[in-house]
N, C-alpha and C. Protein backbone atom coordinates (compact mmCIF):
# COMPACT_ATOMS: atom_id res chain seq x y z
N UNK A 1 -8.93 5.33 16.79
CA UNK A 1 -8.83 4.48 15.63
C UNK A 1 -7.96 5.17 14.58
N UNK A 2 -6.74 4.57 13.70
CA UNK A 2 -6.06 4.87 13.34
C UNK A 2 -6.31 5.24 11.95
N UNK A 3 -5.89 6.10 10.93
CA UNK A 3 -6.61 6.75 9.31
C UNK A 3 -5.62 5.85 8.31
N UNK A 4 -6.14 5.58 7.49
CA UNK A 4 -5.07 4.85 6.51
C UNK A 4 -4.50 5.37 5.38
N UNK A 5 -3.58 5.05 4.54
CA UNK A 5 -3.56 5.07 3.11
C UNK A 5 -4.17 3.78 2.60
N UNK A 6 -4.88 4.25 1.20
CA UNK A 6 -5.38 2.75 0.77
C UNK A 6 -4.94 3.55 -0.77
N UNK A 7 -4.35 2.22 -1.10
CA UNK A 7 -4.62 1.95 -2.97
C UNK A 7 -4.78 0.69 -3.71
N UNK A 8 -5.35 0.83 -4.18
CA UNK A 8 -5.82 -0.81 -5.46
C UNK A 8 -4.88 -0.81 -6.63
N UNK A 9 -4.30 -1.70 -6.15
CA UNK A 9 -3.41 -2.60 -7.81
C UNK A 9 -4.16 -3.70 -8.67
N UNK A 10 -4.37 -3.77 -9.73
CA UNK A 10 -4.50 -5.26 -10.73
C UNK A 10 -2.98 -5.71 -10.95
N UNK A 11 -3.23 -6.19 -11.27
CA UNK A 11 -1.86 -7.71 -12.07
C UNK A 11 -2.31 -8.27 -12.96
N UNK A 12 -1.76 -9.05 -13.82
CA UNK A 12 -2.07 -10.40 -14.34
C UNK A 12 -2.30 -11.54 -13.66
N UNK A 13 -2.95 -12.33 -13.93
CA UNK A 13 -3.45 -13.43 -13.47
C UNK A 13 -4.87 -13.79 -13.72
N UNK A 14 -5.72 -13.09 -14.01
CA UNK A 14 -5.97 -11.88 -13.62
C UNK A 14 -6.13 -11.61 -11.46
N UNK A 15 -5.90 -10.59 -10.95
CA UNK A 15 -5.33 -10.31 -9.61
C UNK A 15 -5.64 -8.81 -9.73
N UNK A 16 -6.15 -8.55 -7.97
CA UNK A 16 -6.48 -7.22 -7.67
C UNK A 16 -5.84 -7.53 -6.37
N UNK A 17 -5.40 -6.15 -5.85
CA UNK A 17 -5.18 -6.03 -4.38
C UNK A 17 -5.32 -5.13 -3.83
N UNK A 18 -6.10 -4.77 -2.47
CA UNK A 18 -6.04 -3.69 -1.84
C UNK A 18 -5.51 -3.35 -0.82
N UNK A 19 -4.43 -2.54 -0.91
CA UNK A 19 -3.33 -2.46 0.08
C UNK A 19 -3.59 -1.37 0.84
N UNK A 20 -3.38 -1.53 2.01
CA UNK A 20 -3.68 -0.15 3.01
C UNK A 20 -2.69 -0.01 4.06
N UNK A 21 -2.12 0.90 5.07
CA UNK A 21 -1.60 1.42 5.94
C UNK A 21 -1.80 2.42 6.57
N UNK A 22 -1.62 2.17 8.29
CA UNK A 22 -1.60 2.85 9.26
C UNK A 22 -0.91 4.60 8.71
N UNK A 23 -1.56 5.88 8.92
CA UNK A 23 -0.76 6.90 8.42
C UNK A 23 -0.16 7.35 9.62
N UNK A 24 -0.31 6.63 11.10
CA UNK A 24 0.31 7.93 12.07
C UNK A 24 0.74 9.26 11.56
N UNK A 25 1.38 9.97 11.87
CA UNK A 25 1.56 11.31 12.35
C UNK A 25 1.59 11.80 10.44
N UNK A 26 1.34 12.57 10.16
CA UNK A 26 1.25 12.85 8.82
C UNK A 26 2.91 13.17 7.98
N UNK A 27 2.98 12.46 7.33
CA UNK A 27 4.64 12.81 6.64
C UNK A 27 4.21 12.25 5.35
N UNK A 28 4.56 13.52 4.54
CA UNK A 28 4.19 13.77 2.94
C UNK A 28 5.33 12.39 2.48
N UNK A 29 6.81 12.24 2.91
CA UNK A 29 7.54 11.27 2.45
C UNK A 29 6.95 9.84 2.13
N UNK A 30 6.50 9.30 3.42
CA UNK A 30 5.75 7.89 3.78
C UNK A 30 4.91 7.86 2.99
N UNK A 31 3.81 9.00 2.54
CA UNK A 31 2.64 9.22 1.74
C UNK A 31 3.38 9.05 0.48
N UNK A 32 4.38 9.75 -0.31
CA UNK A 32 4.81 8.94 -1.50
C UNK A 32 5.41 7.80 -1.68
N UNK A 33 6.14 7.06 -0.44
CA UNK A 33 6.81 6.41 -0.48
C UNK A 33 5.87 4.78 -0.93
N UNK A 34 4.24 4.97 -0.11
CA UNK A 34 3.45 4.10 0.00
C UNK A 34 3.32 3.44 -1.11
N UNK A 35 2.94 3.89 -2.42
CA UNK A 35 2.39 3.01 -3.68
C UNK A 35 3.89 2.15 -4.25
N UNK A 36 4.97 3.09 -4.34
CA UNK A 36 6.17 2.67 -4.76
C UNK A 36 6.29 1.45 -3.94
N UNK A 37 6.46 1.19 -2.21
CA UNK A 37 6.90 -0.33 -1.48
C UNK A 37 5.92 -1.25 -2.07
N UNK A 38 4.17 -0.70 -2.03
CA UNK A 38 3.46 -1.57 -2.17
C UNK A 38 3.79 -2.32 -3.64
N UNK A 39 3.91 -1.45 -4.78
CA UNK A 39 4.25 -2.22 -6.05
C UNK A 39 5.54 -3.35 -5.98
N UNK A 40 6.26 -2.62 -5.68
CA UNK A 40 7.61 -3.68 -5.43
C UNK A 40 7.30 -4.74 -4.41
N UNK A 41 6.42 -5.17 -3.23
CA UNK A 41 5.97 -5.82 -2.39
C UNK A 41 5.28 -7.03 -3.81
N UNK A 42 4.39 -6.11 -4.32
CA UNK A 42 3.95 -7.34 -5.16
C UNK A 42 4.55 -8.13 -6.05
N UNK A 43 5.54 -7.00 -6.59
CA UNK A 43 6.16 -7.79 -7.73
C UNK A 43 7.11 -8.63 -7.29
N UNK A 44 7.66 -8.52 -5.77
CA UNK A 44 8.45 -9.79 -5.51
C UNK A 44 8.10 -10.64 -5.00
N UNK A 45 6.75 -10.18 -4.62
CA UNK A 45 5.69 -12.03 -4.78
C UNK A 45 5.75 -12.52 -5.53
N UNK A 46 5.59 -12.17 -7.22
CA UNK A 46 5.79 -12.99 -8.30
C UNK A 46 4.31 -12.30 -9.18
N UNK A 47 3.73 -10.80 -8.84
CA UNK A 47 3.25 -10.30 -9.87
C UNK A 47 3.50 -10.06 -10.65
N UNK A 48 2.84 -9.68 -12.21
CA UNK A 48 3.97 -8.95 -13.30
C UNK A 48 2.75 -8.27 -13.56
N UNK A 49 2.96 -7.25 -14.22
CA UNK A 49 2.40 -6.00 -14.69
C UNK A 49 1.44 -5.61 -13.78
N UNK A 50 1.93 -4.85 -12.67
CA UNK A 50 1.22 -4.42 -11.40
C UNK A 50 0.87 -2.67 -11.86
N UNK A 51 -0.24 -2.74 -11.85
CA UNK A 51 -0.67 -1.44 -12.15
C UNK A 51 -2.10 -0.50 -11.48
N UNK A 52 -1.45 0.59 -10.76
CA UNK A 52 -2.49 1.26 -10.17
C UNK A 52 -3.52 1.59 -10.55
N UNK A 53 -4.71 0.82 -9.87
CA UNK A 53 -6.33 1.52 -10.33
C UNK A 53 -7.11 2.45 -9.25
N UNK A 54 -7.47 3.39 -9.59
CA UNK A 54 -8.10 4.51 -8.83
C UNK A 54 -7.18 5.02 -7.93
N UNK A 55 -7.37 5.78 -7.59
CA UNK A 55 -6.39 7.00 -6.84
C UNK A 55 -5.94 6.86 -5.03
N UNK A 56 -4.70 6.97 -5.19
CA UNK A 56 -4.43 6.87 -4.32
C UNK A 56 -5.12 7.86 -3.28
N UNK A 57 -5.24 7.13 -1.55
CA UNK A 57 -6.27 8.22 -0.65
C UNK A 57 -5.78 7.94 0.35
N UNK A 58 -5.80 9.10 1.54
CA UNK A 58 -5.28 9.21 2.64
C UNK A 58 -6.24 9.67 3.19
N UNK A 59 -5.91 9.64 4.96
CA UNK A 59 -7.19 9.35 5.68
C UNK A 59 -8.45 9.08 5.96
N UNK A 60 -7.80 7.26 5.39
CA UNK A 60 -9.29 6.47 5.17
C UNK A 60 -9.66 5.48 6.27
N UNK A 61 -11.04 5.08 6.42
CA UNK A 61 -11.16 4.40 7.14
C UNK A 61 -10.50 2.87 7.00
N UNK A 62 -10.32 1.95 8.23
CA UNK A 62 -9.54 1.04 8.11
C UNK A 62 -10.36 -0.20 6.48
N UNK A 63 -9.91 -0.36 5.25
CA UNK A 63 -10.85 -1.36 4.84
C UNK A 63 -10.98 -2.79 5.40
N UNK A 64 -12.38 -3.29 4.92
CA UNK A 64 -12.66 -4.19 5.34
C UNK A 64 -11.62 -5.72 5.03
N UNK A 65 -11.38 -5.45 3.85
CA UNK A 65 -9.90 -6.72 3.04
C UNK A 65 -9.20 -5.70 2.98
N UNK A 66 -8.25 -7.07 2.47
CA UNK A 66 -6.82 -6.24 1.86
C UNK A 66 -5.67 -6.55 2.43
N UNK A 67 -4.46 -6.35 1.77
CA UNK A 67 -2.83 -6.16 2.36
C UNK A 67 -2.34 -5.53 3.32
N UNK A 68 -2.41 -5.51 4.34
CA UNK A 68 -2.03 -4.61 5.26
C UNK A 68 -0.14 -4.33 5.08
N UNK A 69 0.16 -2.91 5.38
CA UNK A 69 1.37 -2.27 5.01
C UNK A 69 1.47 -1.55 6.00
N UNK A 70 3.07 -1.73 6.73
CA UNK A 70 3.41 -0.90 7.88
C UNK A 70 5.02 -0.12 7.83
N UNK A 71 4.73 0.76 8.36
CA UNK A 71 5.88 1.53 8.14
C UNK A 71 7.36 1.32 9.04
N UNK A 72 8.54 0.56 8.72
CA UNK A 72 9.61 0.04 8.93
C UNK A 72 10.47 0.96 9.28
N UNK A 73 10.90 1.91 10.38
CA UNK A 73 11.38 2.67 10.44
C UNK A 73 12.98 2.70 10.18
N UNK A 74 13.27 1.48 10.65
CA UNK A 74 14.67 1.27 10.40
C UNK A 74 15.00 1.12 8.77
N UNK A 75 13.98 0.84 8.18
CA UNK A 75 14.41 0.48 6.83
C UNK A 75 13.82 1.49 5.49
N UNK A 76 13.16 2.64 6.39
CA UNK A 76 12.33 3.88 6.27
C UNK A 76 11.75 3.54 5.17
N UNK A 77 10.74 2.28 5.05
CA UNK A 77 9.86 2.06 3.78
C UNK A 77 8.88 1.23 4.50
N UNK A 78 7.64 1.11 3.48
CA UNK A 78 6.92 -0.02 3.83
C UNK A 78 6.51 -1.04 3.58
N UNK A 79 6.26 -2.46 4.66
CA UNK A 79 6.70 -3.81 4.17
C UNK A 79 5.37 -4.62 4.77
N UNK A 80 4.91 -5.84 4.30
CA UNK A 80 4.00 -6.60 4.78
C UNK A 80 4.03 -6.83 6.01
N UNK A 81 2.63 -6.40 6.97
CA UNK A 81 2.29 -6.35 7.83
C UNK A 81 2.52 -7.59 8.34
């Protein structure tokens, strides 16, 4: 079973989201790269003021909800599952 990154955004609307991804093989890059795609993921849904609550965490179990986020190798970021 695979370990995740998970982090929680609010928005306006009021809007929460909990976004998570597969971490395969451990790379510190992907690990920063994660909150940065996920924010921009939202905001070109049509969030505005997307802002991180509680701390970002790595090797978590899969959550139960949420956004799922996968890592695009060709486009070396990550994009809706």
């Amino acid at each position: 079973m695979p370990l995740y990154y998970v982090q929680n955004f609010t928005y306006d609307g009021p809007g929460s989201s909990k976004m998570y991804g597969a971490m395969g093989a451990h790379n510190h890059d992907q690990a920063n790269q994660f909150t940065k795609d996920c924010v921009a993921y939202l905001k070109g849904i049509g969030c505005t003021n997307v802002q991180e609550t509680g701390s970002f965490a790595s090797n978590q179990a899969e959550p139960f909800k949420g956004k799922e986020m996968s890592w695009d190798v060709l486009q070396s970021k990550w994009v809706k599952a």
